[in-house]
C-alpha atoms as a PDB file:
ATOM      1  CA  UNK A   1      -3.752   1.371  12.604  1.00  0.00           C
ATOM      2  CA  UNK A   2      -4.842  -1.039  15.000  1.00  0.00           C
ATOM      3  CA  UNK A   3      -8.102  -2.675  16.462  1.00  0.00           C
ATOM      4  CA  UNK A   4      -9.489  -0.988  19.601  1.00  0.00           C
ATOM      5  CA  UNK A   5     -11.432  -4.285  21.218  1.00  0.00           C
ATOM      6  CA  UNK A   6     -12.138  -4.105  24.859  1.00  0.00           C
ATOM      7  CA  UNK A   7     -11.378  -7.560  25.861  1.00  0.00           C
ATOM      8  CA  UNK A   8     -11.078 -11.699  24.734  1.00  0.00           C
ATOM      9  CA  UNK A   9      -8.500 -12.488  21.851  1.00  0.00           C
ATOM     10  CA  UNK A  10      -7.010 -10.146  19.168  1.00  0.00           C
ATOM     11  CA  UNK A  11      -7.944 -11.379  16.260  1.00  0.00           C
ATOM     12  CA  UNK A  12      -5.777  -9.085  14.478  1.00  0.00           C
ATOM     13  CA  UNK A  13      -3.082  -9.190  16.270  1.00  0.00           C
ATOM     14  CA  UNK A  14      -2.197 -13.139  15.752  1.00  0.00           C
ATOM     15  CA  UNK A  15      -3.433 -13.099  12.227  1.00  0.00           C
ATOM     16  CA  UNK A  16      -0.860 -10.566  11.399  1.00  0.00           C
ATOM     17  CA  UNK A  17       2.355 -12.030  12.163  1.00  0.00           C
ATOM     18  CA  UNK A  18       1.263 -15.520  10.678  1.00  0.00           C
ATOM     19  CA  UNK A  19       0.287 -13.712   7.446  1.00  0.00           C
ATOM     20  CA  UNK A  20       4.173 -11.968   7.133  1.00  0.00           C
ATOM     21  CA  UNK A  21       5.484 -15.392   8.698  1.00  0.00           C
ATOM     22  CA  UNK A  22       3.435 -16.933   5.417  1.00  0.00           C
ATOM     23  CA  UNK A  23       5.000 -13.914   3.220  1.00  0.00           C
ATOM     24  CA  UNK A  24       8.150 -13.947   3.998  1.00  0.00           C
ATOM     25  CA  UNK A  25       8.481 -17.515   4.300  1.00  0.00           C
ATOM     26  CA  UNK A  26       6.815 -17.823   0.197  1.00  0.00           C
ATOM     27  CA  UNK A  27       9.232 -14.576  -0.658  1.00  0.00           C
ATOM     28  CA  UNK A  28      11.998 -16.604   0.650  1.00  0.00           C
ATOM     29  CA  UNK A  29      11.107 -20.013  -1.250  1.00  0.00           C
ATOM     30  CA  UNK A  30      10.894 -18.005  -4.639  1.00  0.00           C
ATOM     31  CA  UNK A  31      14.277 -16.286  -4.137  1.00  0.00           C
ATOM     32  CA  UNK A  32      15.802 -19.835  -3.393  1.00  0.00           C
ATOM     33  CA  UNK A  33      14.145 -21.012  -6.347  1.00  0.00           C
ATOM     34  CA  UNK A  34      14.962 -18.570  -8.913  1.00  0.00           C
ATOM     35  CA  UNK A  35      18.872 -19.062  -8.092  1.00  0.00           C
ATOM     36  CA  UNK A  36      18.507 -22.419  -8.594  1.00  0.00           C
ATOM     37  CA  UNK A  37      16.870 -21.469 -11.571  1.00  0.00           C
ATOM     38  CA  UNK A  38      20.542 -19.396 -12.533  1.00  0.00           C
ATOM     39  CA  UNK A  39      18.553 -16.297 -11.469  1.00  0.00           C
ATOM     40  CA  UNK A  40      20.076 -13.914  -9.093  1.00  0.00           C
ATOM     41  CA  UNK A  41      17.614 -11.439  -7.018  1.00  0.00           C
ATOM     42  CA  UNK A  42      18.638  -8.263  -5.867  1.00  0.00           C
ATOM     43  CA  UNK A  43      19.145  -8.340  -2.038  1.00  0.00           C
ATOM     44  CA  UNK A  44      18.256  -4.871  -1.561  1.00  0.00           C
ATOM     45  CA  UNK A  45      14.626  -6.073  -2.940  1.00  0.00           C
ATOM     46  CA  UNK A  46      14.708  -8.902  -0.430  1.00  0.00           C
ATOM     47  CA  UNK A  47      15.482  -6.384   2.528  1.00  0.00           C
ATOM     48  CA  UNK A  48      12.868  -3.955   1.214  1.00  0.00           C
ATOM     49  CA  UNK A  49       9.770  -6.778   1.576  1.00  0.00           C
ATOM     50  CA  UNK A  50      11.332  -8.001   4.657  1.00  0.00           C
ATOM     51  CA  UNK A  51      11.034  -4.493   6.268  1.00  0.00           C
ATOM     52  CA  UNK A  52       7.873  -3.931   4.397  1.00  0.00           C
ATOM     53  CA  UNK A  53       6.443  -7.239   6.420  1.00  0.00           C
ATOM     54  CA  UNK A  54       7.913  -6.033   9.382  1.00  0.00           C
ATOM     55  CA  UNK A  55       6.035  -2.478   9.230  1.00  0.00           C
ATOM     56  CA  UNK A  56       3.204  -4.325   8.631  1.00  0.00           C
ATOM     57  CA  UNK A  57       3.105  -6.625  11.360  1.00  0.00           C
ATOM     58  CA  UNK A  58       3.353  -3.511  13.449  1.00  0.00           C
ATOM     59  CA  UNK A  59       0.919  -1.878  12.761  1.00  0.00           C
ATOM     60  CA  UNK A  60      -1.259  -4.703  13.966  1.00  0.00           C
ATOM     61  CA  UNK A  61       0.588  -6.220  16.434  1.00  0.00           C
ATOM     62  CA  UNK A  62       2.658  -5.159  18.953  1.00  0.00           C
ATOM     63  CA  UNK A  63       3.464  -2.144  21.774  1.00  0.00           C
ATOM     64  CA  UNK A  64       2.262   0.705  18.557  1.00  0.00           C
ATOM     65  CA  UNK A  65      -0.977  -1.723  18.317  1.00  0.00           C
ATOM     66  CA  UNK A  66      -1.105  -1.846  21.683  1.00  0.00           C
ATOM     67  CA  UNK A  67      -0.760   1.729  22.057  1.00  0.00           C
ATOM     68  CA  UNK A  68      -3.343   2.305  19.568  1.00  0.00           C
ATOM     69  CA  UNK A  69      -5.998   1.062  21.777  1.00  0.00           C
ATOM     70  CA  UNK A  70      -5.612   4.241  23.774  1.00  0.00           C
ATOM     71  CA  UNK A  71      -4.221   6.672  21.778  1.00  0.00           C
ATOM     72  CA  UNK A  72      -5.602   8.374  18.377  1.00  0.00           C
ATOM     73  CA  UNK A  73      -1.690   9.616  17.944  1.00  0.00           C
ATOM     74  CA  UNK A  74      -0.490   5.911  17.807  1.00  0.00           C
ATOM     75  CA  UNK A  75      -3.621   4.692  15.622  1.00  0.00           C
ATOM     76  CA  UNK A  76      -2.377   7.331  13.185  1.00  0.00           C
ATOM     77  CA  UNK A  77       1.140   5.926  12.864  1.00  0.00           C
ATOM     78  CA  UNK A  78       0.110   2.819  12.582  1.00  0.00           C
ATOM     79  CA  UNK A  79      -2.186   3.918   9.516  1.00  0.00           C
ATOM     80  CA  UNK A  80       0.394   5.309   8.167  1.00  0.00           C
ATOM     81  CA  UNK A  81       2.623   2.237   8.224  1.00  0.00           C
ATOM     82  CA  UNK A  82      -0.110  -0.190   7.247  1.00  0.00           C
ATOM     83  CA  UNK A  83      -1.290   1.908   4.672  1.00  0.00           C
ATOM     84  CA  UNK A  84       1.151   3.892   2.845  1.00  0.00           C
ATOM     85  CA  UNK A  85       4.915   2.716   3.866  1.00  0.00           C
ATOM     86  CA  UNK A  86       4.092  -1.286   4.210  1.00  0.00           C
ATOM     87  CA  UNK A  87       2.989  -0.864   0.397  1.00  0.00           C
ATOM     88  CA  UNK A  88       5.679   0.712  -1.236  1.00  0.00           C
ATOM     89  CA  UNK A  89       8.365  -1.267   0.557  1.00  0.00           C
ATOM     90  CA  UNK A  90       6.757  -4.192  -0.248  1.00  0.00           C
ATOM     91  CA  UNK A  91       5.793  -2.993  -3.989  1.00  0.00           C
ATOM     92  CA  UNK A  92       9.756  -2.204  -3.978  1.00  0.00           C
ATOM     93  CA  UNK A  93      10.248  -6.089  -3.328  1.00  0.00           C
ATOM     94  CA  UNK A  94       9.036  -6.521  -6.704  1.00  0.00           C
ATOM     95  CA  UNK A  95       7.532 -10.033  -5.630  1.00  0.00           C
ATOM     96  CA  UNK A  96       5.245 -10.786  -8.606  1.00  0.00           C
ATOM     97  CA  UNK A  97       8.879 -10.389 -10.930  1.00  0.00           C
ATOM     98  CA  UNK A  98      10.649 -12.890  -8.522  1.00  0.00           C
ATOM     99  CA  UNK A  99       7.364 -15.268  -9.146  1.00  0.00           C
ATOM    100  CA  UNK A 100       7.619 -15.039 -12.695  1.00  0.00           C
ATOM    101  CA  UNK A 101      11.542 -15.609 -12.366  1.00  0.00           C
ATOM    102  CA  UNK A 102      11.275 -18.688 -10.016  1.00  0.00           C
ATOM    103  CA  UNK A 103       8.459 -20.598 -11.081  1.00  0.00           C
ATOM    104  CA  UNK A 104       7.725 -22.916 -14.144  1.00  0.00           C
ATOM    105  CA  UNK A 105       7.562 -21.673 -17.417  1.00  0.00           C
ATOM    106  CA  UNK A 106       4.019 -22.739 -17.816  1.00  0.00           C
ATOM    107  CA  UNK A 107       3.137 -21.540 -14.384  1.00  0.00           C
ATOM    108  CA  UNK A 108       4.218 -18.335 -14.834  1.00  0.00           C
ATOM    109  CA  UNK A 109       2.581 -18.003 -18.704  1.00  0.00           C
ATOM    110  CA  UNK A 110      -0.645 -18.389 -16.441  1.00  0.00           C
ATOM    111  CA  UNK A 111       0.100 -15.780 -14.183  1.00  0.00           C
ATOM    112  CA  UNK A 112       1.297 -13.367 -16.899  1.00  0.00           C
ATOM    113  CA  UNK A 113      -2.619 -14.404 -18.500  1.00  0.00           C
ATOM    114  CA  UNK A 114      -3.629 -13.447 -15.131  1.00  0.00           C
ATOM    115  CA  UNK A 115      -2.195 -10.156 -15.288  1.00  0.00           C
ATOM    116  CA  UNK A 116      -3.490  -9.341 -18.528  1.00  0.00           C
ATOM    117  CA  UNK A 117      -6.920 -10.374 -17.337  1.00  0.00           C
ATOM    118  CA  UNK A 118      -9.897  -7.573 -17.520  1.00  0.00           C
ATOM    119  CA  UNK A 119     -10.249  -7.180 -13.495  1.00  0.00           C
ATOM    120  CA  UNK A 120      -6.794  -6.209 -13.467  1.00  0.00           C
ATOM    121  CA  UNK A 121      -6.490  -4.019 -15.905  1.00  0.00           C
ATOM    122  CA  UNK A 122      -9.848  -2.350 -14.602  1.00  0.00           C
ATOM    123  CA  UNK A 123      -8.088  -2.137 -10.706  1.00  0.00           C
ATOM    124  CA  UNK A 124      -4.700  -1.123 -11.914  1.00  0.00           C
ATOM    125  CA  UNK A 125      -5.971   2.066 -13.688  1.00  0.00           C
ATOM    126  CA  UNK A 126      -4.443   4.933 -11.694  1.00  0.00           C
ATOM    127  CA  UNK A 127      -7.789   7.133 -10.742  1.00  0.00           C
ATOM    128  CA  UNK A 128      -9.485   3.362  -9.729  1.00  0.00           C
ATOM    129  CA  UNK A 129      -6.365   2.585  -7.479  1.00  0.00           C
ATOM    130  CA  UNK A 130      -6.560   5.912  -5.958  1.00  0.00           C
ATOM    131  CA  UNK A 131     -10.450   5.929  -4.967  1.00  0.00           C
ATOM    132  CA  UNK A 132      -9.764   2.535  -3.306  1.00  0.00           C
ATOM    133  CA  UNK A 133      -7.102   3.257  -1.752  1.00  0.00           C
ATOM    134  CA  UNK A 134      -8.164   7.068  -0.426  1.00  0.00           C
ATOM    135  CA  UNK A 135     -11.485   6.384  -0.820  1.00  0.00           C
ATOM    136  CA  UNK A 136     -11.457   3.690   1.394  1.00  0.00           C
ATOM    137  CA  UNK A 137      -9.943   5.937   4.086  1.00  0.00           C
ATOM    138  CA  UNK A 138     -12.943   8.233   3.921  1.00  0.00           C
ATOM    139  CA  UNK A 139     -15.560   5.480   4.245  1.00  0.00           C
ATOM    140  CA  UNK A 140     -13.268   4.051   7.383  1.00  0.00           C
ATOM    141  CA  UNK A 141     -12.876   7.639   9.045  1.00  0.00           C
ATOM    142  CA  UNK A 142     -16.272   9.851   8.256  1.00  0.00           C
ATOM    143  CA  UNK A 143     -18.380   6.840   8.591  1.00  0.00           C
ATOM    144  CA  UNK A 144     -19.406   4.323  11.753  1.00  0.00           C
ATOM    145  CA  UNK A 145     -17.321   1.849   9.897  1.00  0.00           C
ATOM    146  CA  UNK A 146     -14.378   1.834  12.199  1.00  0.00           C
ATOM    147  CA  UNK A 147     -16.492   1.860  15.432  1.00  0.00           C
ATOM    148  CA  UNK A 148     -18.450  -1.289  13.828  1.00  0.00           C
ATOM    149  CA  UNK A 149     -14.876  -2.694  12.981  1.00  0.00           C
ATOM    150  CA  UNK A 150     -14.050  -2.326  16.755  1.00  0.00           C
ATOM    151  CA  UNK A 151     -16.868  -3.935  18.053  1.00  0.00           C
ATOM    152  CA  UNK A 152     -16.523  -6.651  15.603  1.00  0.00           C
ATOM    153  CA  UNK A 153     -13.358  -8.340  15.108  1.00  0.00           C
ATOM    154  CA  UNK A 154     -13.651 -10.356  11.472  1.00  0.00           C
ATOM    155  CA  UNK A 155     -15.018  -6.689  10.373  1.00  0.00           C
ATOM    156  CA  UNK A 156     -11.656  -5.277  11.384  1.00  0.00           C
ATOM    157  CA  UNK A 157      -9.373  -7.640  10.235  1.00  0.00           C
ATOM    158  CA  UNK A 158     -11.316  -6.941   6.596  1.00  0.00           C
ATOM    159  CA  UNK A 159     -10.847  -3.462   7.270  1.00  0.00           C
ATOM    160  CA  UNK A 160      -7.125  -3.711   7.819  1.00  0.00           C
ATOM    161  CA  UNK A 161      -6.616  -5.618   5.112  1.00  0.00           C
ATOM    162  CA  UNK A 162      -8.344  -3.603   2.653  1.00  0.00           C
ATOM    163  CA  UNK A 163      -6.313  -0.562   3.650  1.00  0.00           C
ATOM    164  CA  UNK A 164      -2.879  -2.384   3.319  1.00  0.00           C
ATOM    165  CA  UNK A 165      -4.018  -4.268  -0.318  1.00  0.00           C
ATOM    166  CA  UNK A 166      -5.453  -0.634  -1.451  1.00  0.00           C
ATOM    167  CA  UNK A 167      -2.606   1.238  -0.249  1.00  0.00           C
ATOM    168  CA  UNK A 168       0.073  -1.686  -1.989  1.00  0.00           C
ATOM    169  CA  UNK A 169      -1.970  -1.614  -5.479  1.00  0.00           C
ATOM    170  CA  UNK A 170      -1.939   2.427  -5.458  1.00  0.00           C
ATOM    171  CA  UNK A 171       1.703   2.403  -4.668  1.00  0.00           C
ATOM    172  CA  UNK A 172       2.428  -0.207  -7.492  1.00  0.00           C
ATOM    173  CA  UNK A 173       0.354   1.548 -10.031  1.00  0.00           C
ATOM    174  CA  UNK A 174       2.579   4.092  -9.342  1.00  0.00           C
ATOM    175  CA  UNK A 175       6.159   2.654  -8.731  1.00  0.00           C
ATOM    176  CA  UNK A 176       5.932  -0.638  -9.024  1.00  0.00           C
ATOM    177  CA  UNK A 177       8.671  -2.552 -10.280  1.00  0.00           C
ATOM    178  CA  UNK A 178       6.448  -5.319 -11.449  1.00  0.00           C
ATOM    179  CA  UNK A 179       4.444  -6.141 -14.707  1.00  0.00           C
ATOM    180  CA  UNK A 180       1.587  -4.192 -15.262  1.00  0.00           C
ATOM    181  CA  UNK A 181      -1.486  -4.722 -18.480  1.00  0.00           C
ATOM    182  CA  UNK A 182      -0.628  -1.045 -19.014  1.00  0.00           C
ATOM    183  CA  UNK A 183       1.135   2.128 -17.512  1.00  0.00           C
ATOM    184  CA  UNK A 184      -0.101   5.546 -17.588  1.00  0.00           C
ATOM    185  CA  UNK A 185       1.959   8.028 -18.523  1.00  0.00           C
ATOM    186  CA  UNK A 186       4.068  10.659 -15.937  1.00  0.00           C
ATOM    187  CA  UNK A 187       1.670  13.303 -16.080  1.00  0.00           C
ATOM    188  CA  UNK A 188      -1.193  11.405 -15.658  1.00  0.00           C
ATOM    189  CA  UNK A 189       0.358   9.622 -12.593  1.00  0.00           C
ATOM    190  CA  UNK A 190       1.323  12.819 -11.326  1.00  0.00           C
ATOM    191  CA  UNK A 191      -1.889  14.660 -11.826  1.00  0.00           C
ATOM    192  CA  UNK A 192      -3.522  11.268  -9.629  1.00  0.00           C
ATOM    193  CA  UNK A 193      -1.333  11.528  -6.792  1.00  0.00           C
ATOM    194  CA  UNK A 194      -1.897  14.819  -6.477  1.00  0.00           C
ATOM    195  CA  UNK A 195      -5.041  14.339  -6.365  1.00  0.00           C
ATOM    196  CA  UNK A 196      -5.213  11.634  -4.116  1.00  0.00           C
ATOM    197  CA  UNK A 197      -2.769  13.597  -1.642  1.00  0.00           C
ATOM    198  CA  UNK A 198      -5.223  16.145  -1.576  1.00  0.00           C
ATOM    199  CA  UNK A 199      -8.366  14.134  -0.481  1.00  0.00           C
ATOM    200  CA  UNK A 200      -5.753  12.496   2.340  1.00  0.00           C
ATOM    201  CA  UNK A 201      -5.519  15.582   3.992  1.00  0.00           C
ATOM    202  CA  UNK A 202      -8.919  17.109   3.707  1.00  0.00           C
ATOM    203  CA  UNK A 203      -9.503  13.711   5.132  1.00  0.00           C
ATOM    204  CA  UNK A 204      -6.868  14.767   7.880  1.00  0.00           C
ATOM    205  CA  UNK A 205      -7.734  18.173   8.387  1.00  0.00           C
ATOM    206  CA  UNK A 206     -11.508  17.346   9.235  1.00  0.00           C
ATOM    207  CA  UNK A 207     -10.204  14.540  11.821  1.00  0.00           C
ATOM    208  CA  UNK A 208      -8.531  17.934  13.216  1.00  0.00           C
ATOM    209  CA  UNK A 209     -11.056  19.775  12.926  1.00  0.00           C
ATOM    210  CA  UNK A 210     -13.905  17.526  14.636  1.00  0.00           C
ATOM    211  CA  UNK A 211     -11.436  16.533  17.653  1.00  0.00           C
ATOM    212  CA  UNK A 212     -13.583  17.183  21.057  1.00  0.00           C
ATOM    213  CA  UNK A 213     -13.784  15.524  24.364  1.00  0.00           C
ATOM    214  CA  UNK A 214     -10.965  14.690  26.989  1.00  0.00           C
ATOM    215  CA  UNK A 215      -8.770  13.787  24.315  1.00  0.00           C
ATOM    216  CA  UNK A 216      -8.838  16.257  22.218  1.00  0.00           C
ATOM    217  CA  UNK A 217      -4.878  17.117  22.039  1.00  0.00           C
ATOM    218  CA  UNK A 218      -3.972  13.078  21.298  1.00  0.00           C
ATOM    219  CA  UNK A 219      -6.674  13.156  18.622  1.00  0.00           C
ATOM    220  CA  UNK A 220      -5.395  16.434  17.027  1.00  0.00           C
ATOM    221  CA  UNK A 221      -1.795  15.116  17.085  1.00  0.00           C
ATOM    222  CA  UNK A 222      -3.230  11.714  16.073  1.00  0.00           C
ATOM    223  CA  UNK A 223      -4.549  13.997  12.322  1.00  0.00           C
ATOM    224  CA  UNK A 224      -1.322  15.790  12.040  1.00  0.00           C
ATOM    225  CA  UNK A 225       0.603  12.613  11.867  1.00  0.00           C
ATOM    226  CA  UNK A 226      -2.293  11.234   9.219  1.00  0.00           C
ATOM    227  CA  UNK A 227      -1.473  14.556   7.380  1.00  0.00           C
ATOM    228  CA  UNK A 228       2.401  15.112   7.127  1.00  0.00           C
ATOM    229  CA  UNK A 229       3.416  11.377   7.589  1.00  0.00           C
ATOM    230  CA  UNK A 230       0.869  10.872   4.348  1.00  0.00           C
ATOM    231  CA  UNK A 231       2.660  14.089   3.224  1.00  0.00           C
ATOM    232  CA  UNK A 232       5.985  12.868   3.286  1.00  0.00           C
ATOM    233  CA  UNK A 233       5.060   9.011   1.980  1.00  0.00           C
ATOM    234  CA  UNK A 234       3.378  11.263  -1.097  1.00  0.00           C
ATOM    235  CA  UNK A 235       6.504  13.153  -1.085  1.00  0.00           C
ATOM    236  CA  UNK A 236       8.866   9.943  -1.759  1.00  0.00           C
ATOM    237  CA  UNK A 237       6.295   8.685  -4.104  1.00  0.00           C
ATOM    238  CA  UNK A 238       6.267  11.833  -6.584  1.00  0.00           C
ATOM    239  CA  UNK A 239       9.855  11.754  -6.681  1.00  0.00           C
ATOM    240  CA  UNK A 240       9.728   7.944  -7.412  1.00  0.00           C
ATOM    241  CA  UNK A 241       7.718   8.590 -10.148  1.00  0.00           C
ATOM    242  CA  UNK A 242      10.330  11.310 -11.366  1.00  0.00           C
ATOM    243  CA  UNK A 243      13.126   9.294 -11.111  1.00  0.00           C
ATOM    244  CA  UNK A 244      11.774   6.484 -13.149  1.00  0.00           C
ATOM    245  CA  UNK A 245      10.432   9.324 -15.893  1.00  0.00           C
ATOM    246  CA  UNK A 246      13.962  10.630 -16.383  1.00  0.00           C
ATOM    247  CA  UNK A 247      15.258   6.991 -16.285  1.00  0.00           C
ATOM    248  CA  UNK A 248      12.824   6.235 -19.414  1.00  0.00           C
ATOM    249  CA  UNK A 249      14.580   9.024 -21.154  1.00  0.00           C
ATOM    250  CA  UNK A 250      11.044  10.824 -21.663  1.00  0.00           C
ATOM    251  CA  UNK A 251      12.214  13.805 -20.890  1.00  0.00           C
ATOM    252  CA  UNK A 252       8.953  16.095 -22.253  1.00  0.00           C
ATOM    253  CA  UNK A 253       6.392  14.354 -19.848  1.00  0.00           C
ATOM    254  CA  UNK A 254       4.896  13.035 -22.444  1.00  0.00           C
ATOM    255  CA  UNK A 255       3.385  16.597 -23.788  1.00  0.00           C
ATOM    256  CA  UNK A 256       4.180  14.853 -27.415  1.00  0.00           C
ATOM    257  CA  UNK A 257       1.599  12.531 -27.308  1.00  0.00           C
ATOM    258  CA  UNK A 258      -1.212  13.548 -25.523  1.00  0.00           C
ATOM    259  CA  UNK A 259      -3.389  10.925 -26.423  1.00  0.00           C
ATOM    260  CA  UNK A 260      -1.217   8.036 -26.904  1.00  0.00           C
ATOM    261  CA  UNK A 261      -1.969   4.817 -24.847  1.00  0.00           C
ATOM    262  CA  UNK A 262       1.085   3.550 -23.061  1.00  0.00           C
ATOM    263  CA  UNK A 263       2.324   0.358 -24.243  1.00  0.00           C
ATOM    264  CA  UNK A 264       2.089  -2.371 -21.222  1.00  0.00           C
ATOM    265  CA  UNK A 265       4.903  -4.065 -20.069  1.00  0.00           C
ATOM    266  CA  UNK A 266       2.852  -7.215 -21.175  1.00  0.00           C
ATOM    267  CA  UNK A 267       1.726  -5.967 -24.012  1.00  0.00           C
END
């Protein structure tokens, strides 16, 4: 997903790579701290917010962004890397468990407050993650929001943004490593992603539907990688949430209790 501007600087397109130069510099510091600390940290989470950055940066920067200002095919990829497989590599990285691992003990006690906090638990309920994060793509793609983000740069770069913070705190609600104020149980995070998979490609099938004009091939195939790319993402998400179900040992999907309220991770 990239900016389409006609001429004078890419505001997007610098601000991206110094933001993952920022990230991965701060990811870096708190790894270095934590073993000094007489923590160790899981390279393969390292690698995963690495790449994660990496996607991300591409999306905005780069010959895909660069492409993207001419093609609906490449804008798509670059959604889909911005939005859906940026997140979950980065959620993967587990960064807010390396924080509470590297810094000071009354540092992170303030952070953990933090995560208890009322907005958060309010943002990190699964059906409010989901209408951000799809949501958001519906107000972007059926509305003159991404053709007022084109014309005006600081719009855009609050567009991207949005679409990569919606799309990581959907994926960690889901997946996410990291300390939550409460998790919902399998079924009900299954039952959300479904639902949320749907509305993506309703979303997708209308862009397919309303392509017309000289272009109209690029900004078909542009919808049917929004559809199965989503698809797939979707696809590695449900079977993340799977995997960590049978890891829990709850084998019944929770049928048993109904109505029970998951215990948080922070209580």
């Amino acid at each position: 997903m990239s900016g389409h501007h006609a001429g004078g600087v890419d505001l997007l397109a610098v601000l991206g790579p110094v933001v993952a130069l920022l990230a991965l510099l701060a990811y870096g510091l708190l790894v270095g701290r934590a073993r000094r600390r007489g923590r160790s940290w899981s390279l393969r989470r390292t690698a995963s917010w690495v790449v994660g950055c990496l996607l991300a940066t591409a999306a905005v920067s780069g010959p895909l962004a660069a492409a993207a200002t001419s093609s609906w095919t490449a804008h798509m990829a670059g959604h889909v890397l911005l939005g859906m497989l940026a997140p979950l590599l980065l959620v993967l990285g587990a960064p807010v468990t390396l924080a509470l691992n590297a810094l000071s003990v009354t540092t992170a006690r303030r952070l953990s407050r933090l995560l208890r906090s009322r907005p958060l638990r309010a943002l990190t309920e699964p059906t409010v993650a989901a209408v951000l994060a799809v949501g958001g793509l519906w107000l972007i793609y059926a509305t003159p929001l991404l053709e007022v983000a084109h014309a005006h740069p600081p719009v855009d770069v609050v567009v991207h943004l949005h679409v990569l913070l919606a799309g990581y705190l959907f994926t960690a609600v889901l997946v996410g490593p990291d300390p939550l104020p409460h998790r919902r149980g399998t079924r009900h995070l299954l039952a959300v992603l479904v639902l949320a998979l749907a509305a993506h490609d309703v979303l997708a099938k209308r862009l397919y539907a309303a392509a017309t004009g000289p272009d109209v091939l690029d900004e078909q195939r542009g919808a049917l990688v929004m559809y199965y790319g989503g698809d797939a993402v979707d696809l590695l998400l449900a079977v993340l949430v799977c995997l960590r179900w049978y890891r829990s040992g709850q084998r019944q999907l929770d049928l048993e209790r109904p109505r029970a309220r998951p215990q948080g991770v922070l209580g």
